[in-house]
N, C-alpha and C. Protein backbone atom coordinates (compact mmCIF):
# COMPACT_ATOMS: atom_id res chain seq x y z
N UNK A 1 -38.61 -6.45 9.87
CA UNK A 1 -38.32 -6.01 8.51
C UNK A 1 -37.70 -4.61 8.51
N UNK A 2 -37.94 -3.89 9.60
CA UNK A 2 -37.63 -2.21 9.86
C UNK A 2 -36.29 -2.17 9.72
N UNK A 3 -35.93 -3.38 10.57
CA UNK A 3 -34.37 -3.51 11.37
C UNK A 3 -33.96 -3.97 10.36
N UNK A 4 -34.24 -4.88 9.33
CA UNK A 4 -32.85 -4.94 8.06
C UNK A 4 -32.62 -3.87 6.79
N UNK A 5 -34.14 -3.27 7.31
CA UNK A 5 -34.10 -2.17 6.00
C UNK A 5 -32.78 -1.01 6.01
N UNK A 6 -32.68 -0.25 7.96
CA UNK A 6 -32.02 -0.04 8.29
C UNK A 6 -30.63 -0.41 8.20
N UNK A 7 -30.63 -1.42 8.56
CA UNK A 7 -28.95 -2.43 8.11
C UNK A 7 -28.02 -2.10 7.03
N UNK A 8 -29.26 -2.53 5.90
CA UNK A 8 -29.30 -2.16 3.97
C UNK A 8 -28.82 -0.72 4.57
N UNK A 9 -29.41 0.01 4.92
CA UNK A 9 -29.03 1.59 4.51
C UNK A 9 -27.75 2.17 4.78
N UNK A 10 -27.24 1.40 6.38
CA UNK A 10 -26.26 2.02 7.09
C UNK A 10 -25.33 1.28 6.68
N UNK A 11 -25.26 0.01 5.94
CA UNK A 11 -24.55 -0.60 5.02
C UNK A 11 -24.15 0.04 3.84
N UNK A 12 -25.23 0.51 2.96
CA UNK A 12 -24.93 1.09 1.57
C UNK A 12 -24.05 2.27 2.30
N UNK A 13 -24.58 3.20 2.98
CA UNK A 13 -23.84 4.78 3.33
C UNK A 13 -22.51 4.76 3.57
N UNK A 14 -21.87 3.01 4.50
CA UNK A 14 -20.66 3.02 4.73
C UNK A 14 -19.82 2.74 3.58
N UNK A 15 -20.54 2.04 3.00
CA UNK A 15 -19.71 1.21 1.13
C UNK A 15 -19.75 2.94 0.76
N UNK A 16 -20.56 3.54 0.55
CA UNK A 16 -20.34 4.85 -0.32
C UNK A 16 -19.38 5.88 0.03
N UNK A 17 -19.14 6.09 1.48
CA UNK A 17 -18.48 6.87 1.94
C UNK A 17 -16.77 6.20 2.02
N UNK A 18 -16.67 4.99 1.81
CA UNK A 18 -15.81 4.38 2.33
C UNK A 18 -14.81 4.74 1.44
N UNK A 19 -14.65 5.11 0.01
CA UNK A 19 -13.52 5.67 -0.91
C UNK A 19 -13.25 7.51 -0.68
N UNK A 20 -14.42 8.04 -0.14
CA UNK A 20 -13.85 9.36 0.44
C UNK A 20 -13.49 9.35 1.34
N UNK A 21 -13.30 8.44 2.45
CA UNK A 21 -12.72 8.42 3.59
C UNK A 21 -11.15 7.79 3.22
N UNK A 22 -11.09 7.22 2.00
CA UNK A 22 -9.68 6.39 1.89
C UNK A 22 -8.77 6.88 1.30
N UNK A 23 -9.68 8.32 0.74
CA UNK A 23 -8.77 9.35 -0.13
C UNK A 23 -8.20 10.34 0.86
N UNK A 24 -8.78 10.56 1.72
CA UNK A 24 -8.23 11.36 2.89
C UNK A 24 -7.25 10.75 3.58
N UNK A 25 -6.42 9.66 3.77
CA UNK A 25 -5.69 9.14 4.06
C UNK A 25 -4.09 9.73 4.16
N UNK A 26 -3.68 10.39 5.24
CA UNK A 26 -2.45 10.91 5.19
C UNK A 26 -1.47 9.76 5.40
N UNK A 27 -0.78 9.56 4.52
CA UNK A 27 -0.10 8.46 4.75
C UNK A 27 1.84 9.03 5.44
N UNK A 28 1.97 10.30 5.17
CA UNK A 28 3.13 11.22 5.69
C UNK A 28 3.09 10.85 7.22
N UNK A 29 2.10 10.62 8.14
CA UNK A 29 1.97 10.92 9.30
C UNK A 29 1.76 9.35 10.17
N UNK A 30 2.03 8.40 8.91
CA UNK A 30 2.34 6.66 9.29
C UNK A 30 3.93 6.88 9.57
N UNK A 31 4.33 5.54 10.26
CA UNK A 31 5.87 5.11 10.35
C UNK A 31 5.85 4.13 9.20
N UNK A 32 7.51 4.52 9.37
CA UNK A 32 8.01 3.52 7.82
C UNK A 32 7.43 2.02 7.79
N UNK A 33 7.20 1.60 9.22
CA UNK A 33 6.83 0.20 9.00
C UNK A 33 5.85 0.09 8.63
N UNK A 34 4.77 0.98 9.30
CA UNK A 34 3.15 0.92 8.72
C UNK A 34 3.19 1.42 7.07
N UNK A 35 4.17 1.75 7.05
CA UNK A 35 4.08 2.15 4.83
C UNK A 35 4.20 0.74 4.33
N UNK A 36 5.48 0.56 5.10
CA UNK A 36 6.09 -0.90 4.40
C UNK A 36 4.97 -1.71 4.45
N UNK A 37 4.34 -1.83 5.94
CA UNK A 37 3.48 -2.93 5.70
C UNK A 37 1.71 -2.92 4.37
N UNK A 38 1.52 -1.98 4.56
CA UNK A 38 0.65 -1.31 3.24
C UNK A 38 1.01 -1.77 2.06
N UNK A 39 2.36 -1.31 1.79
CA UNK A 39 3.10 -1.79 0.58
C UNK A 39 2.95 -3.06 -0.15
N UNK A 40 3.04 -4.04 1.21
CA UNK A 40 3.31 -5.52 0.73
C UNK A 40 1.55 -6.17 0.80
N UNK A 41 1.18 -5.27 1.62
CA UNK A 41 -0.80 -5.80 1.90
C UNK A 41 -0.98 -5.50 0.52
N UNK A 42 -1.15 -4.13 0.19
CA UNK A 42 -2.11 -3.43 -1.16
C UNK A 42 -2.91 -2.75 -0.86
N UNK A 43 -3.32 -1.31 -1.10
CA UNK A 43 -3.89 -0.57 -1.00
C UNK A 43 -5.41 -0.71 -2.55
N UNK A 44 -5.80 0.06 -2.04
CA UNK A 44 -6.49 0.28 -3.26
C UNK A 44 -6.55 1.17 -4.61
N UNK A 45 -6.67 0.91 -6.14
CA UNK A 45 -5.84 1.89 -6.76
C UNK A 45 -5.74 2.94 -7.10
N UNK A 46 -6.81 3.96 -6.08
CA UNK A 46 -6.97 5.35 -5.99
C UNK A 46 -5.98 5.82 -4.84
N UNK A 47 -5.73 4.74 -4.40
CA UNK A 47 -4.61 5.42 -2.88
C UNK A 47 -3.17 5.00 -3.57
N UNK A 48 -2.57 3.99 -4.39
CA UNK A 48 -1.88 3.69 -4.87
C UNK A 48 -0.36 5.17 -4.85
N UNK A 49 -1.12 5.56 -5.90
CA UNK A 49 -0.08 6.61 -6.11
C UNK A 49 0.22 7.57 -4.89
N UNK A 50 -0.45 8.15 -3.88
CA UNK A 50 -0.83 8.71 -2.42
C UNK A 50 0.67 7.68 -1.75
N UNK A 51 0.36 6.37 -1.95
CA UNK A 51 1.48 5.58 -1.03
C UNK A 51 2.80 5.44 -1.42
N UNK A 52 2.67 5.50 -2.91
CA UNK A 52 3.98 5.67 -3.92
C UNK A 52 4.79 6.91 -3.68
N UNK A 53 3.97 7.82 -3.63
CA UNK A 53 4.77 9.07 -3.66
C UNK A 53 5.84 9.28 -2.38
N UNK A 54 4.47 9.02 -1.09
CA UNK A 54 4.79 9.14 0.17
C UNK A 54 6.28 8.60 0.11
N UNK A 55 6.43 7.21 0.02
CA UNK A 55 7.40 6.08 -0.29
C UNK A 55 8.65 6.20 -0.75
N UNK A 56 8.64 6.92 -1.87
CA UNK A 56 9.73 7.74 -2.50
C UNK A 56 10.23 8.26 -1.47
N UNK A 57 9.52 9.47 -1.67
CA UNK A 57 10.21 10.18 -0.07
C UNK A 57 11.30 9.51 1.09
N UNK A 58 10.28 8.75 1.33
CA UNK A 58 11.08 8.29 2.47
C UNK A 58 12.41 7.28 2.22
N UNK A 59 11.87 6.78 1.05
CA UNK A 59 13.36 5.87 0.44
C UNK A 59 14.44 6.60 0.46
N UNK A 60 14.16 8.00 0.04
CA UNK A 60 15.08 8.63 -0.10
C UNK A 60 15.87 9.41 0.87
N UNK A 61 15.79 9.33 1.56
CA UNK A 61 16.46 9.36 3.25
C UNK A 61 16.64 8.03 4.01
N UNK A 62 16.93 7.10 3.61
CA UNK A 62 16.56 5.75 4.63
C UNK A 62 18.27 5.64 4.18
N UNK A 63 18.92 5.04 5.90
CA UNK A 63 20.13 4.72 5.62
C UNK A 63 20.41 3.57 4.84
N UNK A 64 21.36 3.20 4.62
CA UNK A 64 21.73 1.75 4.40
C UNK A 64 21.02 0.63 4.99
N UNK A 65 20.90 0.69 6.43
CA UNK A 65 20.42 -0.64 6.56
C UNK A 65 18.50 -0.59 7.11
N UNK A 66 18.28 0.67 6.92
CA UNK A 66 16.81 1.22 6.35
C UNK A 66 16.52 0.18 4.90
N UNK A 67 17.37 0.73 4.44
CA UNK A 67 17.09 -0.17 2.56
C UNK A 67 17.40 -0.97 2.39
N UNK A 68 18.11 -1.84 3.20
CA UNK A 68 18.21 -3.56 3.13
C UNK A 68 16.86 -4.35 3.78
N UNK A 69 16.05 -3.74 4.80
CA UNK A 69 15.29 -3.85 5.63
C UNK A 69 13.62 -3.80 5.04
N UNK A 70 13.61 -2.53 4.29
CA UNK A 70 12.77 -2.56 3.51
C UNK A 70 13.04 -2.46 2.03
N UNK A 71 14.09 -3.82 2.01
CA UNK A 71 14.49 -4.42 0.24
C UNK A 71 13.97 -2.51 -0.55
N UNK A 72 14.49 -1.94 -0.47
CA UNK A 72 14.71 -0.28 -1.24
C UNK A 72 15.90 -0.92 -2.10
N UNK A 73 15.35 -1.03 -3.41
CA UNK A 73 16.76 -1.10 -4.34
C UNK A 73 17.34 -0.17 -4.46
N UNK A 74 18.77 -0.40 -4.24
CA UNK A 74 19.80 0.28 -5.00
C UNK A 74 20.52 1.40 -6.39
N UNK A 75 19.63 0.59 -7.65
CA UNK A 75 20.21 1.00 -8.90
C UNK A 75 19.04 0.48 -9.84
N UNK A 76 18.82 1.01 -10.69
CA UNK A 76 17.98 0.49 -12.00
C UNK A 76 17.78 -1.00 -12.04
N UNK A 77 19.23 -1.37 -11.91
CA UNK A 77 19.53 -2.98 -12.14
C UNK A 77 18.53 -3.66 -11.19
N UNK A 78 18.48 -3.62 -10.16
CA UNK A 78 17.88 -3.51 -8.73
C UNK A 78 16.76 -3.48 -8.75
N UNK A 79 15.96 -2.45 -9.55
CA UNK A 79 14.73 -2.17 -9.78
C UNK A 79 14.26 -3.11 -10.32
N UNK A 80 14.75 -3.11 -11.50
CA UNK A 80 14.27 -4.06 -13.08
C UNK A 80 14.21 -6.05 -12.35
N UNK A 81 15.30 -6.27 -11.11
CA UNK A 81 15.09 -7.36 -10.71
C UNK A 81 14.17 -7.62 -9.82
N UNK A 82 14.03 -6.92 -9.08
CA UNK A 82 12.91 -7.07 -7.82
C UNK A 82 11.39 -6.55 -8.59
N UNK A 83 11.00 -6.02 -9.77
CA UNK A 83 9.94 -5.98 -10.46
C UNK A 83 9.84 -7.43 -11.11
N UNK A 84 10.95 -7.74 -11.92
CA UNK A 84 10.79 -9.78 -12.50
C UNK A 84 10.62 -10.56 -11.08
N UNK A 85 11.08 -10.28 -10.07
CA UNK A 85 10.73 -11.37 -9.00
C UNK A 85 9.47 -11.42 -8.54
N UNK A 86 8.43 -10.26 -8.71
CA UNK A 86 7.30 -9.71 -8.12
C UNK A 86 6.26 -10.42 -8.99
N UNK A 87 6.89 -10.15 -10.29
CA UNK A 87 5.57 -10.22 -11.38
C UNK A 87 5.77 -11.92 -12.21
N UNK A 88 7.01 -12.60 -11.64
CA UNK A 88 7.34 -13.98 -12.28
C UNK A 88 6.74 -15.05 -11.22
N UNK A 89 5.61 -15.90 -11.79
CA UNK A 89 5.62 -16.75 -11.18
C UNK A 89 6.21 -17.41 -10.44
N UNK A 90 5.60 -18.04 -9.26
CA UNK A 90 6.61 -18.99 -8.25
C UNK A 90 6.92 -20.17 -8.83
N UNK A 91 7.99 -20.26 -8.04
CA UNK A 91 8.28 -22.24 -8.69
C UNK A 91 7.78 -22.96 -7.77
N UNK A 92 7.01 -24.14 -8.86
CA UNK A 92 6.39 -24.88 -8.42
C UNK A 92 7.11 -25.22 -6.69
N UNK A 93 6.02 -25.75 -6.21
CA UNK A 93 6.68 -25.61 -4.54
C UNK A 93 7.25 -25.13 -3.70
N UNK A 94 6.33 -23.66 -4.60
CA UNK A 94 6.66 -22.85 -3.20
C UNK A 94 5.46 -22.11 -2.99
C-alpha cells in the first residue's frame, strides 16, 4: 500500500510541475523541422503563442523553397486559403 501511495505522489508532482516545465520551453534553440513538426503535432495552449512567435521569425527568413517545404504562405490570399483548408472538413473518403 506504501508503494502506490508513493506512485499517487510522484505522479501528482509530475502532472503539477509538468506546465512549468512546458513554459520554459525555448523553442529559438529547435531546428526548423522540429518547429514544423510541433506545428502540425500541437502544442499546448499556453505554449501556443511561444511557438507562433518563434515561427514568424523564422518564416521570415526562409528562402523560397524553405516556404514551399514548410507550406509558409505567400500573401493574405494564401493565408485566408490554407486557414479554410485546415478548419473545412474532409471529404468524405478521405
Amino acid at each position: 500500500m506504501k508503494t502506490v501511495l508513493v506512485i499517487v505522489a510522484v505522479v501528482m508532482v509530475l502532472a503539477m510541475a509538468a506546465p512549468v516545465l512546458a513554459q520554459s520551453t525555448d523553442y529559438s534553440k529547435m531546428s526548423t523541422d522540429q518547429l514544423y513538426q510541433l506545428k502540425q503535432q500541437g502544442v499546448p495552449p499556453d505554449q501556443r503563442n511561444n511557438l507562433e512567435s518563434e515561427w514568424v521569425k523564422r518564416a521570415a527568413r526562409m528562402t523560397p523553397e524553405e516556404r514551399q517545404k514548410y507550406q509558409v504562405p505567400y500573401s493574405d490570399a494564401d493565408i485566408q486559403r490554407m486557414r479554410q483548408e485546415r478548419t473545412s472538413p474532409a471529404a468524405p473518403g478521405q
